[in-house]
Each structure stands twice: as structure tokens, then as C-alpha cells.
Protein backbone atom coordinates (compact mmCIF):
# COMPACT_ATOMS: atom_id res chain seq x y z
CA UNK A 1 -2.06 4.64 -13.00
CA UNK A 2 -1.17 1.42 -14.25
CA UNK A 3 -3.18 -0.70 -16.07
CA UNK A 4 -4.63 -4.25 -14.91
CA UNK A 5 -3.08 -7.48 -16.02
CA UNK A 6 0.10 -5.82 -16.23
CA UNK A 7 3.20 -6.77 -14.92
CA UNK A 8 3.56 -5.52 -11.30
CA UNK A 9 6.91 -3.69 -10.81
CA UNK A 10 8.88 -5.37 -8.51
CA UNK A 11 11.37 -3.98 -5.96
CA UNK A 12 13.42 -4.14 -3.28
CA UNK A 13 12.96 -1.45 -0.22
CA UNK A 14 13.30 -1.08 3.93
CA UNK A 15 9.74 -2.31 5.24
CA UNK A 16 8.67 -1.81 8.86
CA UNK A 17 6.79 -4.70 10.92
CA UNK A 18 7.59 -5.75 14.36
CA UNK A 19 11.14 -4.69 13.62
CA UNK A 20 12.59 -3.18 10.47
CA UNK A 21 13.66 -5.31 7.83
CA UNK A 22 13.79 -5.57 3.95
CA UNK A 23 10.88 -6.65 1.73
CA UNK A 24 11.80 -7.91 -2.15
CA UNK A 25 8.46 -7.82 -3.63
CA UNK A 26 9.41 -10.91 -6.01
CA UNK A 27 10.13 -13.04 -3.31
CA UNK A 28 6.88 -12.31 -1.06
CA UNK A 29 5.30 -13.04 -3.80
CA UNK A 30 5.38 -16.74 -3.44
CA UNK A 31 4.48 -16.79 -0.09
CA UNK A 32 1.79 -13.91 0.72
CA UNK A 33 0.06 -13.09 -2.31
CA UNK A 34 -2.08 -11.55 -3.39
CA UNK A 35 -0.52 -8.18 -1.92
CA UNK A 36 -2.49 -5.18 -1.67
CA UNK A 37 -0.30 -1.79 -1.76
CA UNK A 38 -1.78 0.56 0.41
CA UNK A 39 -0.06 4.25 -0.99
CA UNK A 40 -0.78 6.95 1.46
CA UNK A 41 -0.03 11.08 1.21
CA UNK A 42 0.85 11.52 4.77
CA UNK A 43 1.55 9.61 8.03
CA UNK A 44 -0.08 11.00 10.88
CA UNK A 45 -2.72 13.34 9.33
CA UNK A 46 -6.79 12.56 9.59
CA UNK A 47 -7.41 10.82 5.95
CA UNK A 48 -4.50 8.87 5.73
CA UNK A 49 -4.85 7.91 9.48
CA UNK A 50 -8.73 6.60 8.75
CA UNK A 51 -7.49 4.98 5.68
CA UNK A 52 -5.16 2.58 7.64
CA UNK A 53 -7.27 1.97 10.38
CA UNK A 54 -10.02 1.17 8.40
CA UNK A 55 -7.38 -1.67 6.63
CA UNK A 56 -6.33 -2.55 10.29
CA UNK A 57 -9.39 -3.39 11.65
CA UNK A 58 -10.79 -4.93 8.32
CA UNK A 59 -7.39 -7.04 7.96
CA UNK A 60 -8.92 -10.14 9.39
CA UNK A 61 -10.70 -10.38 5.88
CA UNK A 62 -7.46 -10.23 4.16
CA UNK A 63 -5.81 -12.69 5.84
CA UNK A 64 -9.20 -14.68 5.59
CA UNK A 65 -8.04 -15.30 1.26
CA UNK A 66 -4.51 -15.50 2.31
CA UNK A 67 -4.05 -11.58 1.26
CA UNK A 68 -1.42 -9.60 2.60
CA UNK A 69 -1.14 -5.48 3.41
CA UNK A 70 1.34 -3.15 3.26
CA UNK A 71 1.27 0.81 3.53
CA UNK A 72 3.65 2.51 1.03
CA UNK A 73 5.18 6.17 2.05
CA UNK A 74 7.88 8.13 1.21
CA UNK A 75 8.83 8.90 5.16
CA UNK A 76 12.53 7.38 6.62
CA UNK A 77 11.80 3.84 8.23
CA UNK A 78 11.68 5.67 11.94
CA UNK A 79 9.00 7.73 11.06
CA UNK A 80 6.93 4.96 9.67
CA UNK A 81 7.62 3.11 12.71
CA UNK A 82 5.92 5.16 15.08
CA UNK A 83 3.23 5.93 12.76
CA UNK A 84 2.85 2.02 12.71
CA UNK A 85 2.93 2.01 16.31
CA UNK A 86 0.97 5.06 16.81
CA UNK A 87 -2.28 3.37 15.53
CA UNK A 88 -1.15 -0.58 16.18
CA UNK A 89 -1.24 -1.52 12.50
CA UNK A 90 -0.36 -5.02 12.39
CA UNK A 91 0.76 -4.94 8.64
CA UNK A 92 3.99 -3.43 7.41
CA UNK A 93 4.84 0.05 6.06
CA UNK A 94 7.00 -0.13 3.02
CA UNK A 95 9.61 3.27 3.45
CA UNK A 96 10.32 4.51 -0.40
CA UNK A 97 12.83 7.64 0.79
CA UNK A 98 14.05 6.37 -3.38
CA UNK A 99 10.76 7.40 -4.49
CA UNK A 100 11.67 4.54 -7.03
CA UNK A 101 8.06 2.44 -5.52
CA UNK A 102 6.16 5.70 -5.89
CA UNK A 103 7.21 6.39 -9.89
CA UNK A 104 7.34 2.98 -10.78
CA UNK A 105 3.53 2.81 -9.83
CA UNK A 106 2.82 5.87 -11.19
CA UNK A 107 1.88 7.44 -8.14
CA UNK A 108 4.24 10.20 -7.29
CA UNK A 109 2.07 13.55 -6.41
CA UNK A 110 2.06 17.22 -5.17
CA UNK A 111 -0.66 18.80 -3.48
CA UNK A 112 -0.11 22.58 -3.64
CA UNK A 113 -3.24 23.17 -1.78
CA UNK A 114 -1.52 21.54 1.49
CA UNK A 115 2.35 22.36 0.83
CA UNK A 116 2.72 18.59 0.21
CA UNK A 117 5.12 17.50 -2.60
CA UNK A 118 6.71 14.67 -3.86
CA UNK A 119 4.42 11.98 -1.62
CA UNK A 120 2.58 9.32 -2.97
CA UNK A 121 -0.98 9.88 -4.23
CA UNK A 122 -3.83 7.84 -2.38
CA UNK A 123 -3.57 4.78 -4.03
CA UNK A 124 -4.19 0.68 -4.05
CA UNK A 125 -2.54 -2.02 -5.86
CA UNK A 126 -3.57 -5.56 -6.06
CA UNK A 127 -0.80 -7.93 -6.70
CA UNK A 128 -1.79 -11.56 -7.66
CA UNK A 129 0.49 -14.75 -7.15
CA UNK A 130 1.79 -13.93 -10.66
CA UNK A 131 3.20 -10.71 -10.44
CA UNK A 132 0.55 -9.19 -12.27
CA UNK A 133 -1.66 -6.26 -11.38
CA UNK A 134 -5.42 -7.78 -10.62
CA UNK A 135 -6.80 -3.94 -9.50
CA UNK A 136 -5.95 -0.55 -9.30
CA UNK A 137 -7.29 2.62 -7.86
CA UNK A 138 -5.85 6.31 -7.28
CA UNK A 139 -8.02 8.73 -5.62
CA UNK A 140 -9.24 11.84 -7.84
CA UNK A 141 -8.84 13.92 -4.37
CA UNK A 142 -6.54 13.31 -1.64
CA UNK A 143 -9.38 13.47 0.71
CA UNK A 144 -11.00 10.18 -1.04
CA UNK A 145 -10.60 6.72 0.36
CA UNK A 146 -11.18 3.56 -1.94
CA UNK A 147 -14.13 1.35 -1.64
CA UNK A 148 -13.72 -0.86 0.84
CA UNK A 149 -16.67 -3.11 -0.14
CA UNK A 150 -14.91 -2.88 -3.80
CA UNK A 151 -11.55 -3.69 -2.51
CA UNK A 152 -12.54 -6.76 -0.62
CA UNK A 153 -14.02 -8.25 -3.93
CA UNK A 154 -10.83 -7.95 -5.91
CA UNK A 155 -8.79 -9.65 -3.82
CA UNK A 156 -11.19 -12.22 -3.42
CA UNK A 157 -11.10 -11.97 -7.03
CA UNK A 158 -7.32 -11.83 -6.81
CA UNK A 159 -6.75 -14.86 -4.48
CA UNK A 160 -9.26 -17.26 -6.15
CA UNK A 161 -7.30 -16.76 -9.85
């Protein structure tokens, strides 16, 4: 995991909203921080499914501090796409096929218990308006989901720094 107050890595990768597009990290910066980075192990299974609802119908309190969301997955952009529109998330889902996202954050995992490699470990990233990292969680079990309560204090935290 990497540590808070350091620099956030920054990156370049296929994101999916409405459509699918490209999201630089650097530049959405200036214009939608703080970011949260939402990593998930697995599109379409119960956890990660909960997970992103739960951030779906809790985004209005994002958006309240000017936060934005993004899931981060390993999947090809199509798959992520109707995951996204599967469950109507109305936030983007960053596609790392690269894995670059996944080891730069320190979040690359295997779970021989499921047959799962090479995924991203249940994870969130803050991201303040300076690039730097203002909180950071990874789940001890895949079957864990952050704090909710927690994460809506640091990035109140985030935005008001």
C-alpha cells in the first residue's frame, strides 16, 4: 500500500462513462479532485457488486465536496461497460488490461482460494488537488469493504485541504 502524503502516481488509461474515452489522471486533477480510486477484484460477483453500489447510491455525498469516483479493474473496456451498465453506476470505470494502475498502487493480487489472479486487491485511494495521496485503504480479505462512514471523512478531509 502506499503511504499518505505521497505523490499519487499518475497515468494515462481507457476509462468508461457514458461512452468510452481516455482519462490522464494529471489532467483531471485540476478539475475533479479530490479523486477517490475505487480498486475492485471482480466485476459482476456479490462483494465487488455491493461495493459499487454502495458508492453509487452514496455518490451524491461526493459530488456534495466536489469529489469524484472512479472504479479501477483489470477487465477490457467492454466488459467494464456492461458491468457499468449492469448496475447504472454513474461514475467511470478505469480499464487497466496494462496492469501498470494496479502495480503502480501497489495493489496487484491473487486469490488462490477463488482461482482469481492478477486482479486488483480491494482497495481506495484518495487523491487531493495536489497529486498527493490524502488516504489509503486495502482490504485484509477480499470479502471486506472499506468504511464508508471513514471514507466520507477523508475526502471531506481531502477537499477542504
Amino acid at each position: 500500500m502506499l503511504a499518505v502524503s505521497t505523490e499519487a502516481p499518475t497515468f494515462t488509461a481507457p476509462v468508461v462513462g457514458d461512452d468510452i474515452g481516455e482519462i490522464d489522471l494529471t489532467d483531471r486533477l485540476e478539475e475533479e479532485a479530490p479523486i477517490v480510486l475505487v480498486f475492485f477484484p471482480g466485476p459482476f460477483t456479490e462483494v465487488c457488486t455491493n461495493e459499487l453500489v454502495t458508492f453509487r447510491d452514496g455518490l451524491e455525498a461526493f459530488e456534495a465536496v466536489d469529489a469524484t469516483v472512479y472504479g479501477v479493474h483489470t477487465d477490457t473496456p467492454g466488459s467494464l461497460q456492461a458491468f457499468r451498465e449492469r448496475h447504472d453506476f454513474d461514475f467511470g470505470l478505469i480499464s487497466d488490461t496494462s496492469r501498470e494502475i494496479v502495480e503502480a498502487y501497489d495493489v496487484r493480487a491473487d486469490f488462490d482460494a477463488f482461482g482469481v489472479y492478477d486482479v486488483p486487491d480491494r482497495a481506495v485511494y484518495i487523491i487531493d488537488a495536489d497529486g498527493r495521496i490524502a488516504y489509503a485503504w486495502v482490504a485484509d480479505d477480499p470479502a471486506t469493504e472499506p468504511d464508508y462512514d471513514v471514507l466520507q471523512n477523508a475526502v471531506q478531509d481531502a477537499a477542504e485541504a
